[in-house]
PDB file of N, CA and C in Angstrom:
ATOM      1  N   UNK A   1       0.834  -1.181   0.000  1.00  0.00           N
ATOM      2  CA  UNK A   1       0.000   0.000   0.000  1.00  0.00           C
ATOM      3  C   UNK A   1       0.878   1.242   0.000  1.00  0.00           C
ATOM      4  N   UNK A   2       0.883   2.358  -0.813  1.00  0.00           N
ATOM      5  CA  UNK A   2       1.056   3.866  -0.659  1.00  0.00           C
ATOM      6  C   UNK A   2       1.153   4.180   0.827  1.00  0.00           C
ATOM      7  N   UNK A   3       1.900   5.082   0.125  1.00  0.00           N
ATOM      8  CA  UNK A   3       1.831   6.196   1.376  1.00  0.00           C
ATOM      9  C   UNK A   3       1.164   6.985   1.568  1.00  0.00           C
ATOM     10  N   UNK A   4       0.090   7.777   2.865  1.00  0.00           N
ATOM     11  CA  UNK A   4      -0.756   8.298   2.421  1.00  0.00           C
ATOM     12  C   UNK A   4      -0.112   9.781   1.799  1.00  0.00           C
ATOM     13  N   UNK A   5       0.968  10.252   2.304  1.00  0.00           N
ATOM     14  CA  UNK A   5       1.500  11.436   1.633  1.00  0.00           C
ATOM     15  C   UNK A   5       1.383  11.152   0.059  1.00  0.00           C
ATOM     16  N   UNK A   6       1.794  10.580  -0.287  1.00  0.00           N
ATOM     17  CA  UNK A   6       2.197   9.979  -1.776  1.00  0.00           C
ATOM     18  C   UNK A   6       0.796  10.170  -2.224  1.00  0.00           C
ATOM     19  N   UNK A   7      -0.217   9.776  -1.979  1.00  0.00           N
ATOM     20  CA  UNK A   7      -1.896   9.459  -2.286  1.00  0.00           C
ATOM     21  C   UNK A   7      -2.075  10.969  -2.652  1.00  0.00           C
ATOM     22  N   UNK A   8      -2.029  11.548  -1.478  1.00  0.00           N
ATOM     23  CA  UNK A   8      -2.699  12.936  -0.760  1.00  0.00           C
ATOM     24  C   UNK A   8      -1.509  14.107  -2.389  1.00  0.00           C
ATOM     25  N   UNK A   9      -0.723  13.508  -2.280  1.00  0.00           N
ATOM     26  CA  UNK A   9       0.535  14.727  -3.722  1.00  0.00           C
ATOM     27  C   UNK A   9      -0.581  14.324  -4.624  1.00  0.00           C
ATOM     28  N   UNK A  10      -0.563  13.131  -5.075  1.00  0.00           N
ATOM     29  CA  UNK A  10      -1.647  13.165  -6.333  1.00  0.00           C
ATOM     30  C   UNK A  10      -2.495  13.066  -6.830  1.00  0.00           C
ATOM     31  N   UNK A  11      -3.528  13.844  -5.417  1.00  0.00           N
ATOM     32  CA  UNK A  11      -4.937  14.195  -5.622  1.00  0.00           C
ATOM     33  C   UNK A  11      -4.697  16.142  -5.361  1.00  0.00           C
ATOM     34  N   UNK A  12      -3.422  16.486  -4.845  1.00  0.00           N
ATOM     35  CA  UNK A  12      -3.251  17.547  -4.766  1.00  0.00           C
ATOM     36  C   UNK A  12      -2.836  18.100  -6.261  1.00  0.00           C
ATOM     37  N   UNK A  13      -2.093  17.084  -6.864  1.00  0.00           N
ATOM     38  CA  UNK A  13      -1.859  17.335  -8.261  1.00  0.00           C
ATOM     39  C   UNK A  13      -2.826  17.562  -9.051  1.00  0.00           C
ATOM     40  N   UNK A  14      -3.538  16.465  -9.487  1.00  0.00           N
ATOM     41  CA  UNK A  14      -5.230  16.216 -10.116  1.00  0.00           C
ATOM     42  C   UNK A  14      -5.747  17.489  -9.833  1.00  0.00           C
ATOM     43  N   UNK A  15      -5.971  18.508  -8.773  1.00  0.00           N
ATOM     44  CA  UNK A  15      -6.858  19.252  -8.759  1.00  0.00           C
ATOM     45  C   UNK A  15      -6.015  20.784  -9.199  1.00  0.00           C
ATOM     46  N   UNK A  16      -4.723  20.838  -9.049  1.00  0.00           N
ATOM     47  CA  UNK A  16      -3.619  21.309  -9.644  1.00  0.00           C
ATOM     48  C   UNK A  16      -4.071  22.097 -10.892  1.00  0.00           C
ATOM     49  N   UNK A  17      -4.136  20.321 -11.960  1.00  0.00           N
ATOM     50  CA  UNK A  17      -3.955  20.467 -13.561  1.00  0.00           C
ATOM     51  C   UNK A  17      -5.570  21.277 -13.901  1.00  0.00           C
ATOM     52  N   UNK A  18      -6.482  20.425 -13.010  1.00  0.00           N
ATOM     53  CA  UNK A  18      -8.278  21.055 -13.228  1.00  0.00           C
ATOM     54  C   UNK A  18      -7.784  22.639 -13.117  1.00  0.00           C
ATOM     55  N   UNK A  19      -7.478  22.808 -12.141  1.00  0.00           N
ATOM     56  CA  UNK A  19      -7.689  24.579 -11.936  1.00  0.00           C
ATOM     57  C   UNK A  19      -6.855  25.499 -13.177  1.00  0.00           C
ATOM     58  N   UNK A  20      -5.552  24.529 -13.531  1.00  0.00           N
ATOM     59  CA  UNK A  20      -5.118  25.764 -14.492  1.00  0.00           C
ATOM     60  C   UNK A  20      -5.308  25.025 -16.229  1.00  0.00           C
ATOM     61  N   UNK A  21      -6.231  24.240 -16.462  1.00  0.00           N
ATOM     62  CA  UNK A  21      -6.539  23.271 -17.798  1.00  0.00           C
ATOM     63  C   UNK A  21      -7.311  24.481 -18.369  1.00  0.00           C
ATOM     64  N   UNK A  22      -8.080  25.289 -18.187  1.00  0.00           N
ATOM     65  CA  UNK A  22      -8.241  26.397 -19.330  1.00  0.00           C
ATOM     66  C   UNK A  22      -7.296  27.399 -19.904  1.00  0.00           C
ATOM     67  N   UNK A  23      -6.980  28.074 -18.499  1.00  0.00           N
ATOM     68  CA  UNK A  23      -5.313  28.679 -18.603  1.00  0.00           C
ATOM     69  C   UNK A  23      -4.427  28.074 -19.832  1.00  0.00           C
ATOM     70  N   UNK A  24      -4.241  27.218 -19.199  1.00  0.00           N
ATOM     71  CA  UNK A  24      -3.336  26.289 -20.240  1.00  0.00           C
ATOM     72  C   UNK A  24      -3.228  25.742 -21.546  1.00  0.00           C
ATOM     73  N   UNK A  25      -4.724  25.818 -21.901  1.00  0.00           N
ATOM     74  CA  UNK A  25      -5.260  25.970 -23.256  1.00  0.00           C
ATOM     75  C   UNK A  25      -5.209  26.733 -23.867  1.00  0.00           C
ATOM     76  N   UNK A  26      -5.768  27.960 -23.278  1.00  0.00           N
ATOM     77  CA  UNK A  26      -5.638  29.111 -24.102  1.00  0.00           C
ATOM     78  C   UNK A  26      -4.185  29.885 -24.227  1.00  0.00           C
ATOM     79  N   UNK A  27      -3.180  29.696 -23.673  1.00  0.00           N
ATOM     80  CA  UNK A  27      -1.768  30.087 -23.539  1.00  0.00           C
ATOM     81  C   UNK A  27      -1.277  28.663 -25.028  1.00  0.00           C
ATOM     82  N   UNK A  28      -1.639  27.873 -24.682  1.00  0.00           N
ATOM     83  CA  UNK A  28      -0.935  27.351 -25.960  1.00  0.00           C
ATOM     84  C   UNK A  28      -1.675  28.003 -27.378  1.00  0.00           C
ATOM     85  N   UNK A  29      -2.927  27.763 -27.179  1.00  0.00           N
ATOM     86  CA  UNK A  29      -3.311  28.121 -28.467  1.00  0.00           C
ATOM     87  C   UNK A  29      -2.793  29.725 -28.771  1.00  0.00           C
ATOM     88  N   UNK A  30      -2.188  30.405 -28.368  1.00  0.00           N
ATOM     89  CA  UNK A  30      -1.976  31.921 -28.540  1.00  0.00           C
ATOM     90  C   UNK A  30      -0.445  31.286 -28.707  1.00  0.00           C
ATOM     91  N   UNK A  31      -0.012  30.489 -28.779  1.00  0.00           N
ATOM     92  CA  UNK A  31       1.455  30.268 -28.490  1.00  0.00           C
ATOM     93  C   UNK A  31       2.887  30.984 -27.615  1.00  0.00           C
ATOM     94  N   UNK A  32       1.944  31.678 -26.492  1.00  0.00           N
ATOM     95  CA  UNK A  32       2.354  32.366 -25.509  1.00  0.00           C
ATOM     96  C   UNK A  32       3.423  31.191 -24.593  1.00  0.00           C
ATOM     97  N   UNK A  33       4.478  30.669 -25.045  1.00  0.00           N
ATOM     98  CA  UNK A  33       5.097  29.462 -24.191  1.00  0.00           C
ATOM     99  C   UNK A  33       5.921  29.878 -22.946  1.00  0.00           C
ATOM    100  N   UNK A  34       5.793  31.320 -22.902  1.00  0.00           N
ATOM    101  CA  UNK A  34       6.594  31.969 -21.854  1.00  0.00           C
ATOM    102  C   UNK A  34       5.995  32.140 -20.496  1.00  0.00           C
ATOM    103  N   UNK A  35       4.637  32.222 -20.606  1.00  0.00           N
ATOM    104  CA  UNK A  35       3.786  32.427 -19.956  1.00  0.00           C
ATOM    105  C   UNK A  35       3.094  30.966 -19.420  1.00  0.00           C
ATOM    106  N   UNK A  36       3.685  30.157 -20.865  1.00  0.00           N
ATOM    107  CA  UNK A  36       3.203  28.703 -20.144  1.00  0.00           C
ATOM    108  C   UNK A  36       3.906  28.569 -18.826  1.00  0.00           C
ATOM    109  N   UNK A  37       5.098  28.893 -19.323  1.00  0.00           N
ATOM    110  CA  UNK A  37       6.511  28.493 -18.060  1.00  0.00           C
ATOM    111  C   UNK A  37       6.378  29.240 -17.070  1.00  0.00           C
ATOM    112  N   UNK A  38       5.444  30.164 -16.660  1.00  0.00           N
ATOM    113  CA  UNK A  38       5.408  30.597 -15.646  1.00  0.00           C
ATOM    114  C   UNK A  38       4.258  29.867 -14.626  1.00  0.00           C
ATOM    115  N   UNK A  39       3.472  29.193 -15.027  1.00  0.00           N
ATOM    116  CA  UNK A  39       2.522  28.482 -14.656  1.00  0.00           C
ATOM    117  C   UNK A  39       2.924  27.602 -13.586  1.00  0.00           C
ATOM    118  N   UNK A  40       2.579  26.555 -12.535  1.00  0.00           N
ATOM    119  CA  UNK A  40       3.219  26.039 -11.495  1.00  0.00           C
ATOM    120  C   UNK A  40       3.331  24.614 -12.266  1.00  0.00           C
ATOM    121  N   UNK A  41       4.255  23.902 -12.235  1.00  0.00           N
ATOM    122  CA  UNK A  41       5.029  22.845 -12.547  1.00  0.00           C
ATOM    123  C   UNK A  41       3.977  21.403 -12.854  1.00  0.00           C
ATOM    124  N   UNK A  42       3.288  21.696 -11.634  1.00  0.00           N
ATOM    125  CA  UNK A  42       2.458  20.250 -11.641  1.00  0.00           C
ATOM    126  C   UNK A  42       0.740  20.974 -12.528  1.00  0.00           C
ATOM    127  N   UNK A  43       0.922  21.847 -13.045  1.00  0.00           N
ATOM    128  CA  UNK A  43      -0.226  22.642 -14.168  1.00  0.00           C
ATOM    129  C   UNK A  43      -0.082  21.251 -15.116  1.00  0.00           C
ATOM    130  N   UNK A  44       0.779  21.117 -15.324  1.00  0.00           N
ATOM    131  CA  UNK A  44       1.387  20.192 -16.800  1.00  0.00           C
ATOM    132  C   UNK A  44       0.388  18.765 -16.399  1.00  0.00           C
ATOM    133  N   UNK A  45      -0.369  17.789 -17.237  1.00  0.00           N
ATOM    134  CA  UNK A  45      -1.094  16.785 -17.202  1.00  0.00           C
ATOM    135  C   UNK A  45      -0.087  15.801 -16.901  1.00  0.00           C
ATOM    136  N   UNK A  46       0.755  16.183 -17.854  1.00  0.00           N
ATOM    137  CA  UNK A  46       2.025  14.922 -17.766  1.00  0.00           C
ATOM    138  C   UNK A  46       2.541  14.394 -16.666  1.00  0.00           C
ATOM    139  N   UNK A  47       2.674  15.605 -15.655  1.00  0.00           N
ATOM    140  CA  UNK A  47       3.422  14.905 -14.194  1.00  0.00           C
ATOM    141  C   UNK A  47       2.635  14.248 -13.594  1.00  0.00           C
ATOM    142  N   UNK A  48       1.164  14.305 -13.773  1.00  0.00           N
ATOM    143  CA  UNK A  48       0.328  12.952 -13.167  1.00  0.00           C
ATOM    144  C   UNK A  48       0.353  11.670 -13.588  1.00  0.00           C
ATOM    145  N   UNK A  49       0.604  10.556 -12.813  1.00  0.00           N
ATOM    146  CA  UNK A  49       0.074   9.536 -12.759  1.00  0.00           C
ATOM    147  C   UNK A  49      -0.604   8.904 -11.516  1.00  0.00           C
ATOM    148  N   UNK A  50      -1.131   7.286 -13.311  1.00  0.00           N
ATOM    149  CA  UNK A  50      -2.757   6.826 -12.861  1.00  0.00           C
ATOM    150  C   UNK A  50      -1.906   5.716 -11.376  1.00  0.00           C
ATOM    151  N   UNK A  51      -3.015   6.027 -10.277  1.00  0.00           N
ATOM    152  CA  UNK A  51      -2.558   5.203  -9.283  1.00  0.00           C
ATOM    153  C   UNK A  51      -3.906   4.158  -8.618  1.00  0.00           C
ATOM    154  N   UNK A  52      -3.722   3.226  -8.553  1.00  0.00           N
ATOM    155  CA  UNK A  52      -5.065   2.508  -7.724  1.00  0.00           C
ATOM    156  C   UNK A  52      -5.919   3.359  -7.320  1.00  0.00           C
ATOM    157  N   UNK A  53      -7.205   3.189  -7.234  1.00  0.00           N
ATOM    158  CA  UNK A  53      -7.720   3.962  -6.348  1.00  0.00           C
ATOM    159  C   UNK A  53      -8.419   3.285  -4.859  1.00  0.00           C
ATOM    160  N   UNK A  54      -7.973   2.301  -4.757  1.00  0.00           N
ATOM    161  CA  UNK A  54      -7.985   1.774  -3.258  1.00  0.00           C
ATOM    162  C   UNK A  54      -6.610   1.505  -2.797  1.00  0.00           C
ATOM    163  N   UNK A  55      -5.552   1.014  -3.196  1.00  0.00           N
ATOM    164  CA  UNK A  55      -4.533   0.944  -2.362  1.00  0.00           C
ATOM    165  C   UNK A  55      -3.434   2.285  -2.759  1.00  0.00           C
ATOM    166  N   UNK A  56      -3.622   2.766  -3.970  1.00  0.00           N
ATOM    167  CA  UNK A  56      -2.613   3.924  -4.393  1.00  0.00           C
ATOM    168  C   UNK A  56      -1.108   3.390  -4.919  1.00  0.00           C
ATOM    169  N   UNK A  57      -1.831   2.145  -5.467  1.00  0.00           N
ATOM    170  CA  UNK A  57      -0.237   1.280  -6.033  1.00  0.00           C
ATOM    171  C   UNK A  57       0.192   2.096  -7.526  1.00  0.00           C
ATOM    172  N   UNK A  58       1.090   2.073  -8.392  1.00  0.00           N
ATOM    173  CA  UNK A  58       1.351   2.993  -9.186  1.00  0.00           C
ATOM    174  C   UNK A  58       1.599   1.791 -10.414  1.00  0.00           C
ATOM    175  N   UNK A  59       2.084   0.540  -9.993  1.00  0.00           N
ATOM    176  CA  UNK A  59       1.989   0.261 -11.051  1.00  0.00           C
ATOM    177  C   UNK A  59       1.212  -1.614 -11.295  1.00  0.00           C
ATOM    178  N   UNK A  60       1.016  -1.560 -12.280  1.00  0.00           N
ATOM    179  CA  UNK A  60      -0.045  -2.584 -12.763  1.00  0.00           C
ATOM    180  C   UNK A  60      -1.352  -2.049 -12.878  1.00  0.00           C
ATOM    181  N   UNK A  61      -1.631  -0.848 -13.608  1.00  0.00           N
ATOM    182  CA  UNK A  61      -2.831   0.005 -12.970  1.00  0.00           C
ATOM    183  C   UNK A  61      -3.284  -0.232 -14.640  1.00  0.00           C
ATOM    184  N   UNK A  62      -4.744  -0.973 -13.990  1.00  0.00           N
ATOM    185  CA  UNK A  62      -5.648  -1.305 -15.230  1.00  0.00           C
ATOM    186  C   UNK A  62      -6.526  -0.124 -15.802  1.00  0.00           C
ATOM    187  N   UNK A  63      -6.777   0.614 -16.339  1.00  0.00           N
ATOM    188  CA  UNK A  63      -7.054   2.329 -16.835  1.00  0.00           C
ATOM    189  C   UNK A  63      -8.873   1.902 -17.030  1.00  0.00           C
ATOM    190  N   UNK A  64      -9.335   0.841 -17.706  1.00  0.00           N
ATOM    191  CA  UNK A  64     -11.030   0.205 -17.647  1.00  0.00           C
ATOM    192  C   UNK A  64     -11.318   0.391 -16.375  1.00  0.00           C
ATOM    193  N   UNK A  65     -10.539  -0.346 -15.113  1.00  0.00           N
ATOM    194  CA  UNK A  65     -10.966  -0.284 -14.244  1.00  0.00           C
ATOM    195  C   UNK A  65     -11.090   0.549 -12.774  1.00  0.00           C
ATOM    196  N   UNK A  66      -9.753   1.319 -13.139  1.00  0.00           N
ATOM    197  CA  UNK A  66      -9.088   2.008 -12.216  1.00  0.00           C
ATOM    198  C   UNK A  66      -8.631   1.608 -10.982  1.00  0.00           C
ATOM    199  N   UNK A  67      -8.381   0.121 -11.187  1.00  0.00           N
ATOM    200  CA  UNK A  67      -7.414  -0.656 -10.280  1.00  0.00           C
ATOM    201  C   UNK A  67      -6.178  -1.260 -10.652  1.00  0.00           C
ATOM    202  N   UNK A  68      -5.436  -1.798  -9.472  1.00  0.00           N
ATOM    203  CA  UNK A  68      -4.542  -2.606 -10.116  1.00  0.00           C
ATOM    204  C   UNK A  68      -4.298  -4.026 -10.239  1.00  0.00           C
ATOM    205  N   UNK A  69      -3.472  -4.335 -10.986  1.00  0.00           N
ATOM    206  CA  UNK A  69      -4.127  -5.834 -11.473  1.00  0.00           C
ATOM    207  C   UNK A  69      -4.118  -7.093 -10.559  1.00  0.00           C
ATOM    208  N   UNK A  70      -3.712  -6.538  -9.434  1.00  0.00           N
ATOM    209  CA  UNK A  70      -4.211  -7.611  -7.899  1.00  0.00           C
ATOM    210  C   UNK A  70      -5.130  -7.538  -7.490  1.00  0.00           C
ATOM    211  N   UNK A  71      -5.652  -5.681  -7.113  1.00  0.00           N
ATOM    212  CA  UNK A  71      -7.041  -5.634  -6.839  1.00  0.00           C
ATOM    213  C   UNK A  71      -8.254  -5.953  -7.426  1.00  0.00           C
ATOM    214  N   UNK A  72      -7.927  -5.896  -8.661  1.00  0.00           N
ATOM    215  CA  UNK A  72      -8.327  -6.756 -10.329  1.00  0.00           C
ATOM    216  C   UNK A  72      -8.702  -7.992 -10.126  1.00  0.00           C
ATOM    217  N   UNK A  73      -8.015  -8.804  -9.990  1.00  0.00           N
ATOM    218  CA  UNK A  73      -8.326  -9.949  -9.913  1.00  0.00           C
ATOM    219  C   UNK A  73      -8.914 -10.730  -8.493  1.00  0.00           C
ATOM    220  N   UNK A  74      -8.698  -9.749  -7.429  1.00  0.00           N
ATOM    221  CA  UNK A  74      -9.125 -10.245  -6.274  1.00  0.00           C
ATOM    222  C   UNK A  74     -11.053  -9.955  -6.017  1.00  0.00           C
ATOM    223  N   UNK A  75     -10.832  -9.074  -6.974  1.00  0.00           N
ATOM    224  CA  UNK A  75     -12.392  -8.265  -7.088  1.00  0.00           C
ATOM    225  C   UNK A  75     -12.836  -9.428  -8.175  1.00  0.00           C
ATOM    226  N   UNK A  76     -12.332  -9.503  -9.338  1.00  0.00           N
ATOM    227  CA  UNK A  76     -12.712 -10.544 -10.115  1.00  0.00           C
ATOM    228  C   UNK A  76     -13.290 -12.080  -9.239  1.00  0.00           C
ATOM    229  N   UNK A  77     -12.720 -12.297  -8.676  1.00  0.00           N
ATOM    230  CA  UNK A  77     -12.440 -14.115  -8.065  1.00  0.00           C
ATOM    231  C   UNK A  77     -14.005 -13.936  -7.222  1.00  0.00           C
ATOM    232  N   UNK A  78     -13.851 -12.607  -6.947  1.00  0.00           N
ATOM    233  CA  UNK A  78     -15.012 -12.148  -4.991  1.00  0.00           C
ATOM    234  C   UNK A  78     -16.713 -12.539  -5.992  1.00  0.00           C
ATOM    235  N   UNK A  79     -16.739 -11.793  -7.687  1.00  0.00           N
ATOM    236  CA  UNK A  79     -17.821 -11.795  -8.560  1.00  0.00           C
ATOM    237  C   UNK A  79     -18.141 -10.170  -7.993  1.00  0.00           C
ATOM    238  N   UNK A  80     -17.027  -9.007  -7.881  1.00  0.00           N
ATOM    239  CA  UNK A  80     -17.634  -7.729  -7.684  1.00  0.00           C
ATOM    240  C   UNK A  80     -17.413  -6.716  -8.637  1.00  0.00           C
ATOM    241  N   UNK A  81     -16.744  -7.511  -9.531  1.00  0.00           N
ATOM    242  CA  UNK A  81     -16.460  -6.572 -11.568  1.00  0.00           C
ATOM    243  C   UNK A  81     -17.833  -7.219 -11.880  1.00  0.00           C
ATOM    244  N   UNK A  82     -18.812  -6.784 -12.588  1.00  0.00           N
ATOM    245  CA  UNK A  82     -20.108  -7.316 -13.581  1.00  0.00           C
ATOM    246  C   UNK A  82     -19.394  -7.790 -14.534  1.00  0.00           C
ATOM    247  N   UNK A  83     -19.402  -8.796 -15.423  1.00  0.00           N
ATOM    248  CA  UNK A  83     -19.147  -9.441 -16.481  1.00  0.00           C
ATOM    249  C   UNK A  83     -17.596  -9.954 -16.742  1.00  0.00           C
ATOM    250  N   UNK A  84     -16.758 -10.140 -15.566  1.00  0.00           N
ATOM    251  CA  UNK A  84     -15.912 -10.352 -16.143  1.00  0.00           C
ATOM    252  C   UNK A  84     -15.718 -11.695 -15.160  1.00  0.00           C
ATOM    253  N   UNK A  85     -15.218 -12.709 -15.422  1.00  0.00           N
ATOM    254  CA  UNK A  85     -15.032 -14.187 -14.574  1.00  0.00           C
ATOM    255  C   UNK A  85     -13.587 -15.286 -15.156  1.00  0.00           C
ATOM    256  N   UNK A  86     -13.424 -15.911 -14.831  1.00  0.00           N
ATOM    257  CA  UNK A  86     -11.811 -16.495 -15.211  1.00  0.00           C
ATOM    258  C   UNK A  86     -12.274 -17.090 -16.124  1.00  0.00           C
ATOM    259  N   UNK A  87     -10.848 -16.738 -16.765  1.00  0.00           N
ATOM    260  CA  UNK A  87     -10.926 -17.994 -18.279  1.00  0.00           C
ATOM    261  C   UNK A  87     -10.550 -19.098 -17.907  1.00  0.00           C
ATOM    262  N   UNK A  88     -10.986 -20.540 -18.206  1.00  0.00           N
ATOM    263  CA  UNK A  88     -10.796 -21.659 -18.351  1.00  0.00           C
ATOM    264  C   UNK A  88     -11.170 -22.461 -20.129  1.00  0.00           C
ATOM    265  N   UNK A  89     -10.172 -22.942 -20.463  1.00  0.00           N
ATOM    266  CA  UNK A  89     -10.247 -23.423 -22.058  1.00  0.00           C
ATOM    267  C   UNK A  89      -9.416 -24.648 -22.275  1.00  0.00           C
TER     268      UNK A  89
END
């Protein structure tokens, strides 16, 4: 499991990119890039990443589900994903 600091940066981030995503649009489309760079660091979409959203693991992170692929499959096995169940062939 995450740390909750670690959790807590990148929901502080996420709300970061929301607040300056018009800003940021309209500075590119004017091609104002100077003004991009003055913007705060974590503005940028890029420095986010996708993390579990129950344990805050960073990687194996299924993007359909917004878990990762332990919690994935442990949710799978329980019958608490709708339609999805183990392959056997």
């Amino acid at each position: 499991m995450a740390k909750e600091s670690i959790k807590a940066r990148e929901i502080k981030r996420k709300k970061t990119v929301d607040k300056y995503a018009a800003k940021r649009a309209e500075l590119k489309e004017a091609g104002d890039y100077l003004a991009l760079q003055k913007l705060p660091r974590n503005a940028s979409p890029v420095r986010m990443h996708n993390r579990c959203q129950l344990t805050g693991r960073p990687k194996g992170y299924m993007r359909l589900f917004g878990v990762s692929r332990i919690n994935f499959r442990e949710m799978a096995l329980a019958g608490l994903i709708p339609g999805v169940r183990k392959a056997s062939w």
